[in-house]
C-alpha atoms as a PDB file:
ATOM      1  CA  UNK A   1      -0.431   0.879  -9.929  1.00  0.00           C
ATOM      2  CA  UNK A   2      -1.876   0.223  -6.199  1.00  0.00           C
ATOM      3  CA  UNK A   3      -3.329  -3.074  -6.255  1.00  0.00           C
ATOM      4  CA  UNK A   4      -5.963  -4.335  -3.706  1.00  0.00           C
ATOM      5  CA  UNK A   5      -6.046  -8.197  -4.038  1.00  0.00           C
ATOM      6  CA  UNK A   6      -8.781 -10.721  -2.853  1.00  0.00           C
ATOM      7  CA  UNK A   7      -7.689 -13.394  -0.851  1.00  0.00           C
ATOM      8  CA  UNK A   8      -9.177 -15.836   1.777  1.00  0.00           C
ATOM      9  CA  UNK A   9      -8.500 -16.707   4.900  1.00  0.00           C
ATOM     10  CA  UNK A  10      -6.867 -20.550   5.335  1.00  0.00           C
ATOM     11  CA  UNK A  11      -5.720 -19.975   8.799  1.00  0.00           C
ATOM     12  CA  UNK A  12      -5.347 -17.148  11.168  1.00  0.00           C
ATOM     13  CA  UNK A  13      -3.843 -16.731  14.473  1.00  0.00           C
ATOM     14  CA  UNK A  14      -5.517 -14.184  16.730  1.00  0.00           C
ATOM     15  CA  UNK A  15      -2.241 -13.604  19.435  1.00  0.00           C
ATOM     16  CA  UNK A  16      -0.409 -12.626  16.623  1.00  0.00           C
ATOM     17  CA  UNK A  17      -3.191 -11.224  14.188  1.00  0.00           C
ATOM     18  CA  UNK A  18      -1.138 -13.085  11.538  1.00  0.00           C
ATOM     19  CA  UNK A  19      -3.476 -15.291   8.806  1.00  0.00           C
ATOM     20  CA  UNK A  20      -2.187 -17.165   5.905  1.00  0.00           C
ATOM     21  CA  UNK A  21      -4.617 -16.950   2.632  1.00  0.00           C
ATOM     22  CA  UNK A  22      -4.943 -18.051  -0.824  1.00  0.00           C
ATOM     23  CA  UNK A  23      -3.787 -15.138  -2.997  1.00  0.00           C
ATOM     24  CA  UNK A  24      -4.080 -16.133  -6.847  1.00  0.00           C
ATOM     25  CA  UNK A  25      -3.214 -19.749  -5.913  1.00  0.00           C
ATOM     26  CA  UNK A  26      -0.246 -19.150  -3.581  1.00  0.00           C
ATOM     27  CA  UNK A  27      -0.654 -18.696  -0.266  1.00  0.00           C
ATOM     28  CA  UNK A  28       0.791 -15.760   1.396  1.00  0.00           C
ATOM     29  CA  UNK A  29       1.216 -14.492   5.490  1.00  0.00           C
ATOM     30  CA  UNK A  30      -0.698 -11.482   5.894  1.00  0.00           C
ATOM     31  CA  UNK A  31      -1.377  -8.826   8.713  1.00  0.00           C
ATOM     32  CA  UNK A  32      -4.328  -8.412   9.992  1.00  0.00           C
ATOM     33  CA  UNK A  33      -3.874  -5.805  12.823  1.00  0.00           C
ATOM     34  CA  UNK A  34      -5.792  -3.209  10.441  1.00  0.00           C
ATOM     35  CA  UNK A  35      -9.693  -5.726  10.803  1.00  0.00           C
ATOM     36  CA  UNK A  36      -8.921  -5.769  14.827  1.00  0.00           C
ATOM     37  CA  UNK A  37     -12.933  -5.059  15.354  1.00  0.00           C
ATOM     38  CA  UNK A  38     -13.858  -7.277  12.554  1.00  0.00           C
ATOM     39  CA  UNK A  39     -14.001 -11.265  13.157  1.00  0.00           C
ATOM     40  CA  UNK A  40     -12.281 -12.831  11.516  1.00  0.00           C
ATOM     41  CA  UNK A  41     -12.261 -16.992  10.833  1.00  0.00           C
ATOM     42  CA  UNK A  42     -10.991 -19.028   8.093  1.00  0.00           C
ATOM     43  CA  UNK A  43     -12.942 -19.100   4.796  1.00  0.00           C
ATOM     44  CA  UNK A  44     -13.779 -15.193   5.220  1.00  0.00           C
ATOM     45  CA  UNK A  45     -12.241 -13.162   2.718  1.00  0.00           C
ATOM     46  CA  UNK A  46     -10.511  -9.870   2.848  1.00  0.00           C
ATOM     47  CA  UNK A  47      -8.796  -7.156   0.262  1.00  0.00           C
ATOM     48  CA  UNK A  48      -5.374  -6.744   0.930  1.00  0.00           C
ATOM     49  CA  UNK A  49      -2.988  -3.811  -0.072  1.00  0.00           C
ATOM     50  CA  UNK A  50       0.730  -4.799   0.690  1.00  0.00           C
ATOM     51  CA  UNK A  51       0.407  -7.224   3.053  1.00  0.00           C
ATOM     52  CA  UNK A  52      -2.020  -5.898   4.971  1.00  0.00           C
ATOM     53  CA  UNK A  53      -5.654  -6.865   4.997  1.00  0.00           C
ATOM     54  CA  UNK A  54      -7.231  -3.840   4.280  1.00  0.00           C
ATOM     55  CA  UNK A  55     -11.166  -5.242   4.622  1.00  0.00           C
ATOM     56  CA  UNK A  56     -13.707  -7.819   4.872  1.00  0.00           C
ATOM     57  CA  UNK A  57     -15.503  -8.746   1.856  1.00  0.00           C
ATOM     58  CA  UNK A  58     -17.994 -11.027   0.828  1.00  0.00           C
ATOM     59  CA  UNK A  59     -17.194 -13.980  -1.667  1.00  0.00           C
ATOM     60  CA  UNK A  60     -19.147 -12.553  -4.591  1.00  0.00           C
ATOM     61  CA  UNK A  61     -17.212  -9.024  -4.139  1.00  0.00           C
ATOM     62  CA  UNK A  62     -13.894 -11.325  -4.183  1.00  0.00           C
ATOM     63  CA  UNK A  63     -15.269 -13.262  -7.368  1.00  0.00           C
ATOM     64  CA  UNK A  64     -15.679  -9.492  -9.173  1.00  0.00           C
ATOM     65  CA  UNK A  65     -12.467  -8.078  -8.172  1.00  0.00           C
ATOM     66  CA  UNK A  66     -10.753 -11.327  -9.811  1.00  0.00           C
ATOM     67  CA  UNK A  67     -12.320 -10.827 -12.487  1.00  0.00           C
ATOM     68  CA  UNK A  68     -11.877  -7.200 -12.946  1.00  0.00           C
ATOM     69  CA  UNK A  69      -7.894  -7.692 -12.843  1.00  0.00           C
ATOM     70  CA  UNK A  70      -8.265 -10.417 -15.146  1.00  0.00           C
ATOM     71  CA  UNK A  71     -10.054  -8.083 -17.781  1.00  0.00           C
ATOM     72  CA  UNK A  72      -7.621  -5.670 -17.264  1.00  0.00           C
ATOM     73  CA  UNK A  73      -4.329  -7.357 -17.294  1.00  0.00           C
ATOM     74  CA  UNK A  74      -3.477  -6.858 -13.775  1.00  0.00           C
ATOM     75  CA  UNK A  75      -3.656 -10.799 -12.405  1.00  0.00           C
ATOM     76  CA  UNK A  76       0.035 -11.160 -13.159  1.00  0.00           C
ATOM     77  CA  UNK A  77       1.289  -7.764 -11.275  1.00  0.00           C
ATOM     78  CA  UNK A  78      -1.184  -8.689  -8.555  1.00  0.00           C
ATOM     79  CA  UNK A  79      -0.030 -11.976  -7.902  1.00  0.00           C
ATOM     80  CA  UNK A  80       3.656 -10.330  -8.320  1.00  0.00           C
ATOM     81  CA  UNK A  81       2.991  -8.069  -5.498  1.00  0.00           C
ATOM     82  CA  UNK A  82       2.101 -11.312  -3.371  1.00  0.00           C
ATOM     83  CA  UNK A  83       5.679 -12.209  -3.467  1.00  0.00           C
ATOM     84  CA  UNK A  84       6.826  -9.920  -1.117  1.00  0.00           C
ATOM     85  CA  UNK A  85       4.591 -10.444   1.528  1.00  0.00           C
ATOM     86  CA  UNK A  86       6.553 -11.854   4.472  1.00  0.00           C
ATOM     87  CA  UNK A  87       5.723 -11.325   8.332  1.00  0.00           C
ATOM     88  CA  UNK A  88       7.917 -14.575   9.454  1.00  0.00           C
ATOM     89  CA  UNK A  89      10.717 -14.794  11.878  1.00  0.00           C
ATOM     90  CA  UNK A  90      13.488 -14.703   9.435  1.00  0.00           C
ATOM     91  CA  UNK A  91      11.147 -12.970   6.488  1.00  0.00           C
ATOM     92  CA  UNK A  92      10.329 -15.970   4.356  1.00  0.00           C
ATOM     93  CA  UNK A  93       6.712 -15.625   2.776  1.00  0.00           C
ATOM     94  CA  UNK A  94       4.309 -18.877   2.780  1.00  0.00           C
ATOM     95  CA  UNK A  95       4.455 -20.850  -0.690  1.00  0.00           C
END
């Protein structure tokens, strides 16, 4: 399954269009080359599909999505697609 995961914004670096965010309780480096037109600052939240934030949503859309993987089972493949999102120098992810 293709799983597009809620996570918000903790810090974000705009040269680089890097941010790190909270995924599921881990936090995770993410690209955000795909939002270019959107701003972006830390708190917002986005859906993100393999690294990649994919969209800005609002808080309550985040809360639902949560809460729709929860009901179905999904929170533990979502938050095992979080491990492999790495964009660092030598690929290590944020823990």
């Amino acid at each position: 399954m293709c799983l597009a995961i809620p996570g918000q914004i903790e810090s974000i670096d705009h040269d680089t269009n890097l941010a790190v965010v909270g995924v599921l309780g881990a936090k995770r480096k993410i690209n955000t080359d795909l939002l270019i037109d959107e701003t972006l600052v830390e708190g917002d939240w986005v859906l993100i599909h393999v690294g990649f934030a994919m969209s800005k949503i609002s808080p309550e859309y985040a809360e639902e999505q949560l809460r729709v993987l929860e009901m179905l089972g999904d929170l533990d493949e979502a938050k095992a697609e979080t491990e492999g999102y790495t964009f660092g120098s030598h690929g290590e992810s944020q823990s």
